[in-house]
C-alpha atoms as a PDB file:
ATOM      1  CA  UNK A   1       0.000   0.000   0.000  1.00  0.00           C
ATOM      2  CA  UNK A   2       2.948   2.554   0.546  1.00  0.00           C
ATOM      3  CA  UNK A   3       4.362   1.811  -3.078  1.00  0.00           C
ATOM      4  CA  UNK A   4       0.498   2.998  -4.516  1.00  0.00           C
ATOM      5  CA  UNK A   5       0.620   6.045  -2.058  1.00  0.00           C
ATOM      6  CA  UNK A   6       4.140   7.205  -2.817  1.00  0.00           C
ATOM      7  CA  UNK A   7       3.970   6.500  -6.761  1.00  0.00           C
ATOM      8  CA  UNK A   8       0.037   8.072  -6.565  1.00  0.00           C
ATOM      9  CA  UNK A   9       2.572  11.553  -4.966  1.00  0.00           C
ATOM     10  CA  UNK A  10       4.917  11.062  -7.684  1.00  0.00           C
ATOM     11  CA  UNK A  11       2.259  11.451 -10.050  1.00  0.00           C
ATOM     12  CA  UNK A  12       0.674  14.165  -8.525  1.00  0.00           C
ATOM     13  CA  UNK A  13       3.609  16.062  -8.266  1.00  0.00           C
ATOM     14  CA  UNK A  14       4.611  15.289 -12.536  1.00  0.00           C
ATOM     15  CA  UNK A  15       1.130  15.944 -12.963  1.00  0.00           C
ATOM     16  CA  UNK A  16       1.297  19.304 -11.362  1.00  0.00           C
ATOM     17  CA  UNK A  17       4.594  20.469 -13.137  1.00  0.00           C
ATOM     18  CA  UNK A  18       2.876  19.344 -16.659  1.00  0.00           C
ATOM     19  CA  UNK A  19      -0.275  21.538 -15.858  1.00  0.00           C
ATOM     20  CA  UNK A  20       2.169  24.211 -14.407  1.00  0.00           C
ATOM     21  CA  UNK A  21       3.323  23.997 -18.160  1.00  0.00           C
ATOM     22  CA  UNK A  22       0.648  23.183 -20.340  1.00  0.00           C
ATOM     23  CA  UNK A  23      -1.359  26.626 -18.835  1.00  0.00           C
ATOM     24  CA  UNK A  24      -0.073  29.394 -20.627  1.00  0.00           C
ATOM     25  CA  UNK A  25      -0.051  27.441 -23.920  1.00  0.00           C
ATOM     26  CA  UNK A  26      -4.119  27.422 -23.384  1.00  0.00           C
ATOM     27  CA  UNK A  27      -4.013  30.861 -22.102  1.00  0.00           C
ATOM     28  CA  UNK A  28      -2.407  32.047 -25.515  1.00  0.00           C
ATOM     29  CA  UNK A  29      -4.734  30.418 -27.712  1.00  0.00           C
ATOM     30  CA  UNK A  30      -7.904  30.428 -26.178  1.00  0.00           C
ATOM     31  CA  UNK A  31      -8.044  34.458 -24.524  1.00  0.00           C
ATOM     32  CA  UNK A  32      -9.597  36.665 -26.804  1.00  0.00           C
ATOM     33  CA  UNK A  33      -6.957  39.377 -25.571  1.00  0.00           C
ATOM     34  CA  UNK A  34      -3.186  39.111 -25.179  1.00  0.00           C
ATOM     35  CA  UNK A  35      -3.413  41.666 -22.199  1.00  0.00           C
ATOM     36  CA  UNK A  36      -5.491  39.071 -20.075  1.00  0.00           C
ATOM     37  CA  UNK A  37      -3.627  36.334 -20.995  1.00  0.00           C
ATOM     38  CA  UNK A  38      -1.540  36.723 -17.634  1.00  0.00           C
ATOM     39  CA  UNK A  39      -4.387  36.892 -15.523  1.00  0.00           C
ATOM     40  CA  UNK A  40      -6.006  34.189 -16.922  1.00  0.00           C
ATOM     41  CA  UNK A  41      -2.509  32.243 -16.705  1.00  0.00           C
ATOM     42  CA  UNK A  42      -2.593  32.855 -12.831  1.00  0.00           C
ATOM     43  CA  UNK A  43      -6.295  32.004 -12.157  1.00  0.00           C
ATOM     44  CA  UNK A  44      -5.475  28.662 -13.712  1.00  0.00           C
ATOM     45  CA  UNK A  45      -2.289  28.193 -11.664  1.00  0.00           C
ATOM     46  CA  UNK A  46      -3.976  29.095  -8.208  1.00  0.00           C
ATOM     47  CA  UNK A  47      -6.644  26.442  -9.603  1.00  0.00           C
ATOM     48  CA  UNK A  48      -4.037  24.062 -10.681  1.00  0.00           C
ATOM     49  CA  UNK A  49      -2.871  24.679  -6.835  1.00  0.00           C
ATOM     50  CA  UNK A  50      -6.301  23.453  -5.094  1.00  0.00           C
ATOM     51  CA  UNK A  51      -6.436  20.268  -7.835  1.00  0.00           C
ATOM     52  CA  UNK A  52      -3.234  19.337  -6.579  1.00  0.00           C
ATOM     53  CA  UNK A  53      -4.463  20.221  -2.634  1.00  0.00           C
ATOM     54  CA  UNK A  54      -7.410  17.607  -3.476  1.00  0.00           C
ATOM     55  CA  UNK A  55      -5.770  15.306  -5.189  1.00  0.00           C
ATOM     56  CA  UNK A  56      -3.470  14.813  -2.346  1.00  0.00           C
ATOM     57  CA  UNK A  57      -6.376  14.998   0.520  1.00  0.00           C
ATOM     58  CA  UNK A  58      -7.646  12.054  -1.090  1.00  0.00           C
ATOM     59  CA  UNK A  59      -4.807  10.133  -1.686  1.00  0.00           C
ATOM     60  CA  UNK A  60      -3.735  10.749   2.216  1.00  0.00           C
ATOM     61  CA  UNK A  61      -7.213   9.870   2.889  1.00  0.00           C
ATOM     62  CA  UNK A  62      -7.037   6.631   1.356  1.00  0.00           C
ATOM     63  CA  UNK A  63      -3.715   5.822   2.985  1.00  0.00           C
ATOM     64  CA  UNK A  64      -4.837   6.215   5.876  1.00  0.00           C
ATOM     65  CA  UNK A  65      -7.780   4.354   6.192  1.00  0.00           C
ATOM     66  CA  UNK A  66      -5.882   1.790   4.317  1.00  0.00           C
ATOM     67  CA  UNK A  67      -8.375   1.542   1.334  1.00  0.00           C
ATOM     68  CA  UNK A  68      -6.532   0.204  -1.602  1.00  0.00           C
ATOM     69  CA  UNK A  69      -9.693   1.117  -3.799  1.00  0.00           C
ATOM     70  CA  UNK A  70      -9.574   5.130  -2.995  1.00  0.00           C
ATOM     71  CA  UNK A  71      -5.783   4.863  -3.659  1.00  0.00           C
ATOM     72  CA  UNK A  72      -5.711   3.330  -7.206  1.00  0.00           C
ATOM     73  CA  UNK A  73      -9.461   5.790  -7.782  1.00  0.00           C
ATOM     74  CA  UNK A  74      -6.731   8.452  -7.258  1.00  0.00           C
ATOM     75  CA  UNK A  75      -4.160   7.224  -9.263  1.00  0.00           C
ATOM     76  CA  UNK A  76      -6.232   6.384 -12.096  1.00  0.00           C
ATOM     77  CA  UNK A  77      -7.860   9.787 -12.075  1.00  0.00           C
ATOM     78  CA  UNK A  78      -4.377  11.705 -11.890  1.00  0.00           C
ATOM     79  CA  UNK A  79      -2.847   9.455 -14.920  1.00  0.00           C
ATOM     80  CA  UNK A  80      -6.032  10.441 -16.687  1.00  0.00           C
ATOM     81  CA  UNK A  81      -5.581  14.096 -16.124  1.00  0.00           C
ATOM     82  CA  UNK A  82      -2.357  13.611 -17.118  1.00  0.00           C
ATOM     83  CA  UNK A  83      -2.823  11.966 -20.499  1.00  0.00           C
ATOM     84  CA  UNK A  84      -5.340  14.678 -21.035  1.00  0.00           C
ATOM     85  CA  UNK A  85      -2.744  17.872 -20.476  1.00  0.00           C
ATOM     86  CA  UNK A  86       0.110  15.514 -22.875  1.00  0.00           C
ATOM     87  CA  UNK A  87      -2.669  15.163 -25.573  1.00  0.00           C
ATOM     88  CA  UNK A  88      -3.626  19.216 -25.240  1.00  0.00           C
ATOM     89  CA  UNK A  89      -0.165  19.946 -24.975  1.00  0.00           C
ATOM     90  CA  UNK A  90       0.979  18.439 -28.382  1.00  0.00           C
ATOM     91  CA  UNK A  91      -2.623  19.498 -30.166  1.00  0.00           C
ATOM     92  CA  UNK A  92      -1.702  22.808 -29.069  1.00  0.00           C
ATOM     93  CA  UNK A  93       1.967  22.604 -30.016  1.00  0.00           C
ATOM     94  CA  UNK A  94       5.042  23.058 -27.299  1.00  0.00           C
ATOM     95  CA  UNK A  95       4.409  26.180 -24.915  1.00  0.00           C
ATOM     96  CA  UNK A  96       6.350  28.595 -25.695  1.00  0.00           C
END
């Protein structure tokens, strides 16, 4: 159960760089105007922040209450957000 709850915190944290990442590239091509890209790039970072806060709440949670289910629920939900900010990523073309 520790190797699920430290690799589920490895992912987390790779997830959380990625999305760190991936952000501005979105920003750019989705904002209607350049000056609120920044803004916009910041409001999805503190949001990026609280994903990340939940992500680990729950995988703590199940940890702790020694629930292998909520543990690989977690880790299967971060490698899908994952996969999803790659496949943006490389639609949208490297951040620049």
């Amino acid at each position: 159960m520790i190797f699920l709850f430290l690799a589920n915190l490895f992912l987390i944290l790779v997830d959380a760089s990625i999305g760190y990442h991936v952000a501005p590239a979105l920003m750019r091509r989705f904002a209607p105007d350049p000056d609120t890209v920044e803004l916009s790039v910041r409001g999805m970072r503190t949001m990026l922040g609280a994903v990340v806060a939940l992500y680990m709440f729950f995988n703590c949670l199940g940890y702790f209450r020694y629930s292998m289910l909520t543990l690989a629920v977690v880790g299967g939900v971060v490698l899908i957000d994952m996969a999803a900010q790659l496949v943006v990523r490389h639609r949208l073309g490297a951040p620049k």
